[in-house]
Each structure stands twice: as structure tokens, then as C-alpha cells.
C-alpha atoms as a PDB file:
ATOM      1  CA  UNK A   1     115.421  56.650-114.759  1.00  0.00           C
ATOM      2  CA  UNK A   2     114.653  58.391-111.679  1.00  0.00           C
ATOM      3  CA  UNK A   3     116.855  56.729-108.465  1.00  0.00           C
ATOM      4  CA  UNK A   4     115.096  58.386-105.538  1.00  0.00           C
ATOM      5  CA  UNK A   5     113.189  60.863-104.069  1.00  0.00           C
ATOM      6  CA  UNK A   6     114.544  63.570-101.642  1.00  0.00           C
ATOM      7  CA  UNK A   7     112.746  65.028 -98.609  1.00  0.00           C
ATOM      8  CA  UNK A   8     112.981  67.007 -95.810  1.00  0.00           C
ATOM      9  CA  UNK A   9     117.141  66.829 -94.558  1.00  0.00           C
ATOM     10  CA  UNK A  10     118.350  65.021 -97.473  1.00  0.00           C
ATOM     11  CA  UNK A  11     121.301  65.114 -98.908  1.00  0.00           C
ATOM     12  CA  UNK A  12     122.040  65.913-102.794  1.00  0.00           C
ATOM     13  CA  UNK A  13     124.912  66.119-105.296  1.00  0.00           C
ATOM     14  CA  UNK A  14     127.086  63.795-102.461  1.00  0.00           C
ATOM     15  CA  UNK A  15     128.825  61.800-104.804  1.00  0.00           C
ATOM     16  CA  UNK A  16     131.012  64.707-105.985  1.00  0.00           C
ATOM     17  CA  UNK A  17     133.429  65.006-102.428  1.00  0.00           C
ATOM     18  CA  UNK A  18     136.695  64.060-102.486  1.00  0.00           C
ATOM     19  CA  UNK A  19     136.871  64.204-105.935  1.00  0.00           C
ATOM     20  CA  UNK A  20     139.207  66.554-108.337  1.00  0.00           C
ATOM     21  CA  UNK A  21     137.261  67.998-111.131  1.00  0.00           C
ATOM     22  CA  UNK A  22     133.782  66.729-110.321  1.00  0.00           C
ATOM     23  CA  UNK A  23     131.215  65.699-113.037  1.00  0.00           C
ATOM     24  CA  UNK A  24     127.401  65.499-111.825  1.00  0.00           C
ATOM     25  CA  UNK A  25     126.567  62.607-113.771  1.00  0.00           C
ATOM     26  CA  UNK A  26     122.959  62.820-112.453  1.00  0.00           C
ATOM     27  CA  UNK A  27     120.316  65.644-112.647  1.00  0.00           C
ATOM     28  CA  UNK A  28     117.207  67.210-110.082  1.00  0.00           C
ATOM     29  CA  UNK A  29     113.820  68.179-110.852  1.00  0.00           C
ATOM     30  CA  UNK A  30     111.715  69.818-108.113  1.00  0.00           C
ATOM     31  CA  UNK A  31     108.477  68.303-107.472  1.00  0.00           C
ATOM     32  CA  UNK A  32     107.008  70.770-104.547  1.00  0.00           C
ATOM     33  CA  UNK A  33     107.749  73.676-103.041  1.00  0.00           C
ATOM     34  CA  UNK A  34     110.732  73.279-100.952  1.00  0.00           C
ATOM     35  CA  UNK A  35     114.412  75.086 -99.958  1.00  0.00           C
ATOM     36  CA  UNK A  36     117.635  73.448-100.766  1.00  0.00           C
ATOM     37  CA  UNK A  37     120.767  75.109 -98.993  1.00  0.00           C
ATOM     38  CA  UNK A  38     123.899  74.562-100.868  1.00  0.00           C
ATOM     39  CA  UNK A  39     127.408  73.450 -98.390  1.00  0.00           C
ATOM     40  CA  UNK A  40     130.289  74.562-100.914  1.00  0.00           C
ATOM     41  CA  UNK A  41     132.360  71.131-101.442  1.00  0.00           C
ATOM     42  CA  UNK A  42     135.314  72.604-100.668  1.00  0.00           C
ATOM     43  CA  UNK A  43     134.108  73.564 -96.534  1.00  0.00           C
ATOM     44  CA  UNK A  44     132.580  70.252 -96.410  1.00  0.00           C
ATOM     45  CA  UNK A  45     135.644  68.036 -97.220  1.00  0.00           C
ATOM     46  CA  UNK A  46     137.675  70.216 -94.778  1.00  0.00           C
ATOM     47  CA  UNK A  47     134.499  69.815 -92.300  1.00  0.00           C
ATOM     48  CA  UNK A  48     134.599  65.917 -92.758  1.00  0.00           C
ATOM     49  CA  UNK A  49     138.160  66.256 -91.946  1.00  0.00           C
ATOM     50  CA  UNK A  50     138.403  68.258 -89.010  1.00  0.00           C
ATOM     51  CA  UNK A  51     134.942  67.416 -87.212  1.00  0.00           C
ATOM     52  CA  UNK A  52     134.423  63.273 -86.162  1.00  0.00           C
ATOM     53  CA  UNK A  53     131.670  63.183 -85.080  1.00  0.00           C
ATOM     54  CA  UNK A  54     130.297  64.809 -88.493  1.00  0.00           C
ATOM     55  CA  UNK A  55     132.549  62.321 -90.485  1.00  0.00           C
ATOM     56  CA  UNK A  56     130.763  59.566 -88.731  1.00  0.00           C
ATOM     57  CA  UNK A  57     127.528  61.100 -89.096  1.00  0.00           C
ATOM     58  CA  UNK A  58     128.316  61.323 -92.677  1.00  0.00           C
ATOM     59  CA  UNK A  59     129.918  57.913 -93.393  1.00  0.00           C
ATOM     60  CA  UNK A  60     126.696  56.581 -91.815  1.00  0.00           C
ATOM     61  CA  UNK A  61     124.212  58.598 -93.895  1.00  0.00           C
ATOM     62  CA  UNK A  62     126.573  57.328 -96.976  1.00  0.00           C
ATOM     63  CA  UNK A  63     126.742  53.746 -95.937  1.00  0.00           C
ATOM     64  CA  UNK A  64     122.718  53.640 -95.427  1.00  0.00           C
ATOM     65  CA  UNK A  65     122.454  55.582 -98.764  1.00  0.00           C
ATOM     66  CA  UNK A  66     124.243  52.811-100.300  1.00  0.00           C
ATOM     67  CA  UNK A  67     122.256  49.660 -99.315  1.00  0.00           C
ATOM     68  CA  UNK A  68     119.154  51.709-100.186  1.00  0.00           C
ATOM     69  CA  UNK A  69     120.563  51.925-104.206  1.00  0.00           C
ATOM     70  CA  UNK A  70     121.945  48.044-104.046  1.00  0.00           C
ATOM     71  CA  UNK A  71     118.815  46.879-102.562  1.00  0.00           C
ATOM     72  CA  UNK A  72     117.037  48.452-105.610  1.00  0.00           C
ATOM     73  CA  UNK A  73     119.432  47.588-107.812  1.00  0.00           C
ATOM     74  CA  UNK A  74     119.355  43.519-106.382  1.00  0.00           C
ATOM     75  CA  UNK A  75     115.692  43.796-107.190  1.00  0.00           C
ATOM     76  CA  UNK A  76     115.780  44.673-110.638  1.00  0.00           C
ATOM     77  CA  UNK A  77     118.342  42.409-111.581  1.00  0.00           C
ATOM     78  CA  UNK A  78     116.669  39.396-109.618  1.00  0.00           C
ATOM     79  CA  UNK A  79     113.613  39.743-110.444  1.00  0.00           C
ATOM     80  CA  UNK A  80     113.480  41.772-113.525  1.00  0.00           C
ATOM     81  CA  UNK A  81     110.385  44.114-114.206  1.00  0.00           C
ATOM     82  CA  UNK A  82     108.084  43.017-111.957  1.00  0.00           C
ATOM     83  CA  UNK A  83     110.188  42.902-109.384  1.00  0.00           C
ATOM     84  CA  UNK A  84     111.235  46.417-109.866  1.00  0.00           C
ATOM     85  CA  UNK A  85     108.020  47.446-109.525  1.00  0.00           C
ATOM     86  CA  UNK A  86     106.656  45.185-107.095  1.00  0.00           C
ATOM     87  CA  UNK A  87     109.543  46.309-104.837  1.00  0.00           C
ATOM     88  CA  UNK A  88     109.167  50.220-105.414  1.00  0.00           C
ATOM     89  CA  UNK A  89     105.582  50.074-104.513  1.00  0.00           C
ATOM     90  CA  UNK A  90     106.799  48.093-100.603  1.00  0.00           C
ATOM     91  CA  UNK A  91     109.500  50.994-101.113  1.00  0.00           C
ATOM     92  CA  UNK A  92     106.461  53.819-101.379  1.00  0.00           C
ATOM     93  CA  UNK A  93     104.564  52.163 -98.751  1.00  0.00           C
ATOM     94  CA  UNK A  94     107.300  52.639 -96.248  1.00  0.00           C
ATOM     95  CA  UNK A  95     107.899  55.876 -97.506  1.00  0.00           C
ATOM     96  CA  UNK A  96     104.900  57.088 -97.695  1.00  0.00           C
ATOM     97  CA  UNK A  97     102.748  55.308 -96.823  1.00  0.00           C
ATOM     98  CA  UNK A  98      99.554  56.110 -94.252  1.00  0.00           C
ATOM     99  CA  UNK A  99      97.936  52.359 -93.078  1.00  0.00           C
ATOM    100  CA  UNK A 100      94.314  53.112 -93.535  1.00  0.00           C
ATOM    101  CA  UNK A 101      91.749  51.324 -90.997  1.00  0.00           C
ATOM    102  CA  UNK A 102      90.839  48.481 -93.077  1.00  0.00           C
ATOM    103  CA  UNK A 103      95.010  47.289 -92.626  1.00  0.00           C
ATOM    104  CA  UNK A 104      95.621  48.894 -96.680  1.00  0.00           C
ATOM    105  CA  UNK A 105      97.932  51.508 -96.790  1.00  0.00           C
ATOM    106  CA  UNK A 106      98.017  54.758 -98.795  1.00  0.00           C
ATOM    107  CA  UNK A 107     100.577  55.696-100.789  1.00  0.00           C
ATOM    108  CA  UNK A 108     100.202  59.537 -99.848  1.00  0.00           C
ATOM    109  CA  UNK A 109     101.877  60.705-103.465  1.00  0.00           C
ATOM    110  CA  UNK A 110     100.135  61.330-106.722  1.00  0.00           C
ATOM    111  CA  UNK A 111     101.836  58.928-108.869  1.00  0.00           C
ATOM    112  CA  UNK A 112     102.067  58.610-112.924  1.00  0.00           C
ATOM    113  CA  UNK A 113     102.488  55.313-114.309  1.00  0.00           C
ATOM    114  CA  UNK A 114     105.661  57.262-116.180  1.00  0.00           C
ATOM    115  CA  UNK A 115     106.878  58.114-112.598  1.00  0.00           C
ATOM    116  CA  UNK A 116     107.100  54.233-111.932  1.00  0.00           C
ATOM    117  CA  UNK A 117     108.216  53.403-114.678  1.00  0.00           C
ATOM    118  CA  UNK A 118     110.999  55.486-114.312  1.00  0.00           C
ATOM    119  CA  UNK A 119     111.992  54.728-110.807  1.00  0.00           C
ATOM    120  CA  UNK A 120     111.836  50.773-112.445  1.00  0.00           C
ATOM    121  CA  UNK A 121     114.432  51.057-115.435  1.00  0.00           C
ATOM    122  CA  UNK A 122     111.019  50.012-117.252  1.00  0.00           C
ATOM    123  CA  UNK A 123     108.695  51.688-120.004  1.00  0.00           C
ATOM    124  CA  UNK A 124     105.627  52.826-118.735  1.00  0.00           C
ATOM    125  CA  UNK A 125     103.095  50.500-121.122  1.00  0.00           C
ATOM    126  CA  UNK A 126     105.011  47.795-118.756  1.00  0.00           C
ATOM    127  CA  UNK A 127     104.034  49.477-116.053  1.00  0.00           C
ATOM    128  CA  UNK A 128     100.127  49.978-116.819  1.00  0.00           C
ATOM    129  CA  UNK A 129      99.817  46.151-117.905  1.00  0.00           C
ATOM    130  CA  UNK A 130     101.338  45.219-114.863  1.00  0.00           C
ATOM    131  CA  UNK A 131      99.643  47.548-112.341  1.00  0.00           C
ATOM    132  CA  UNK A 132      96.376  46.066-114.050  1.00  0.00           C
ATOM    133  CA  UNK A 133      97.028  42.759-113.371  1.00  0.00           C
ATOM    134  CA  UNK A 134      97.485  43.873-109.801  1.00  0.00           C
ATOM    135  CA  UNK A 135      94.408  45.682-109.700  1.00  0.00           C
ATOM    136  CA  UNK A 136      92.302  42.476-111.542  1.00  0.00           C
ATOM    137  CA  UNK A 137      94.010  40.358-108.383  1.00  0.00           C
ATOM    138  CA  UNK A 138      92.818  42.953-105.740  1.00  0.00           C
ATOM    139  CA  UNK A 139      96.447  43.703-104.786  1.00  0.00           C
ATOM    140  CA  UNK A 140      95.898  47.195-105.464  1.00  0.00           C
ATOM    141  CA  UNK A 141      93.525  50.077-106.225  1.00  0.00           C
ATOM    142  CA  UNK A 142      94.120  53.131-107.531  1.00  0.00           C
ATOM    143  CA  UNK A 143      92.062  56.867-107.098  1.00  0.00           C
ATOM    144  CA  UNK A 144      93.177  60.487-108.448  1.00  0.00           C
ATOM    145  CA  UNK A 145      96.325  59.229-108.916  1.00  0.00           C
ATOM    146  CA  UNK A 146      96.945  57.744-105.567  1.00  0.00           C
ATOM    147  CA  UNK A 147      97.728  53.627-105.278  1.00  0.00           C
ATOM    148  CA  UNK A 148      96.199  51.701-101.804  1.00  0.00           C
ATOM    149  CA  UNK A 149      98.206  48.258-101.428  1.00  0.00           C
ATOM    150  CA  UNK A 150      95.406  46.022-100.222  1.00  0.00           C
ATOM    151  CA  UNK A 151      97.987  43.051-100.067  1.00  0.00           C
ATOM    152  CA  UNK A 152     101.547  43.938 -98.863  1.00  0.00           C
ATOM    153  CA  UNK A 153     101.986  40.592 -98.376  1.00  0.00           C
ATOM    154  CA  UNK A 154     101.459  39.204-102.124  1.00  0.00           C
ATOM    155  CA  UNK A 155     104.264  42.039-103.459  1.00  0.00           C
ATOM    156  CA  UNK A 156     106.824  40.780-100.559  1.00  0.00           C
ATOM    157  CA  UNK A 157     106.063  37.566-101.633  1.00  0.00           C
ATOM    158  CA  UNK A 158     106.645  37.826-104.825  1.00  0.00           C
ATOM    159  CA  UNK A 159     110.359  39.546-104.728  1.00  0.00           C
ATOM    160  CA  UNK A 160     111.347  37.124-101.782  1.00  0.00           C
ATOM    161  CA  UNK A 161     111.059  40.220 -99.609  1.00  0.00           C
ATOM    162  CA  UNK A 162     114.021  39.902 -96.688  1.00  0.00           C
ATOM    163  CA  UNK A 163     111.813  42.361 -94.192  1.00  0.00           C
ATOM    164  CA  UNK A 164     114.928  44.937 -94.565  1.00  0.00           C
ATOM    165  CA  UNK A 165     114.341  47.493 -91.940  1.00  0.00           C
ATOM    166  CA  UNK A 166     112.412  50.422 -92.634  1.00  0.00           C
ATOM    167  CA  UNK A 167     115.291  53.039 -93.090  1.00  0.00           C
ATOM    168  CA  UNK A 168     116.974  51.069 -96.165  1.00  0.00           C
ATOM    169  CA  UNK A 169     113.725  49.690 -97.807  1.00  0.00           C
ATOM    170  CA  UNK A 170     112.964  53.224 -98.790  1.00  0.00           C
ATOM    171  CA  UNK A 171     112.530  55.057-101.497  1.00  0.00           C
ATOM    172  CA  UNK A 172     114.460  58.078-100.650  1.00  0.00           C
END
């Protein structure tokens, strides 16, 4: 299952601090190009300790980082498949999404059906019969690997969407 994706400023391997004999019970794959730069745990704690202002920073980043993975996790429970899916795709739109001139937006990431599948606790046949039916309903449309939501609406509809604000209803 694949929780999130990173970008630009993000923060990995968090869940380790304050911790005595960390285990990563989570793994990374690199999907582009990019540079990590690796903070030893042991000058962050003591960084969080001594510097506010970066503990609050932190704490904030944390709490935010938090709704984000209940919010997903509220959705899959609730409303099961669909929902998870339904819910990642609002996710990618406000992710990644580019609103196009006709009012449908882009999602501007080449997406497998095994990708969403993934990021929905789901199998990926799931995923193709229901991305069909959303296709046969006009929902969405998909070209070289790229989905357009036509109809935000219908998917917010459909998970009881609360309008979260933009930097928890992510996918990141």
C-alpha cells in the first residue's frame, strides 16, 4: 500500500524521533529525479529541543501530517473501496491538479491503475472496474496515462466530502 507521495520540502522517515532503537516500519521508492538530504536523528531531537520556533514549526508539519493519514484512513473505512478511490482522485486533484478551461482538471501525473490501487488498500482489477464505471458516467477520462475529473462534484458527493481545506485533503 503506498500512503503518500513526497515532493519538493517534504519530510521522510519522521516517525523514528524520540524513539530508542528505531524500526522503519515503512519503505521509499523514487519516482523522479530528485535530492533527499538526510538530518541525523540524533541533531534533530537536540534541535527540536533547543530551537522553539523549529519545535513549533515541526509539531505543526506533524499535526497537519496527521489529519492528512486519518482523513484517508476515515475514507476507507467509511466508505470502503470506492470511497478510497473516489477520495484519492479529489486528493490528486488538489495535489496535482491543473483546472483546464472547460472547468475539468488534470491530474498532471502518469498514473497506473496498480498505483491507485495501492494508494486505496485495494487490488487493482477493483480499481479498473471502478474507474470504468466512472468513465461510462462521464466522471472521468483518461489519456497516456493521465486522468481529467470532468465532475469533481459527483466524487465529493459520493464520500460526503467535508470541503477539508486544501493543505490536509492532499495526497502528500
Amino acid at each position: 500500500m503506498c500512503f503518500r507521495i513526497c515532493s519538493v520540502g517534504e519530510i521522510i522517515g519522521e516517525l523514528t524521533l524520540f524513539t530508542n532503537e528505531p524500526k522503519y516500519l515503512l519503505t521509499a521508492k523514487v519516482i523522479e529525479d530528485g535530492e533527499v538530504a538526510v538530518i541525523k536523528k540524533d541533531y534533530l531531537e537536540e534541535q527540536l529541543l533547543l530551537n522553539p520556533t523549529l519545535t513549533f514549526e515541526y509539531m505543526q508539519w506533524l499535526s497537519n501530517h496527521a489529519r492528512r493519514t486519518q482523513t484517508k484512513f476515515r475514507d476507507l473505512i467509511l466508505h470502503g473501496k470506492k470511497g478510497a478511490l473516489y477520495s484519492t482522485l479529489i486528493r490528486m486533484c488538489n495535489s496535482y491538479g491543473i483546472r483546464l478551461k472547460n472547468g475539468s482538471i488534470l491530474i498532471d501525473l502518469p498514473l497506473k491503475n496498480q498505483d491507485l490501487a495501492n494508494f486505496c488498500g485495494t487490488t487493482r482489477e477493483s480499481v479498473n472496474r471502478m474507474l470504468n464505471s466512472l468513465k461510462q458516467n462521464g466522471v472521468i477520462s483518461v489519456s497516456k496515462g493521465k486522468i481529467t475529473i470532468h465532475d469533481l462534484d459527483y466524487l465529493k458527493k459520493e464520500v460526503q466530502c467535508d470541503n477539508c481545506p486544501v493543505e490536509i485533503c492532499r495526497i502528500e
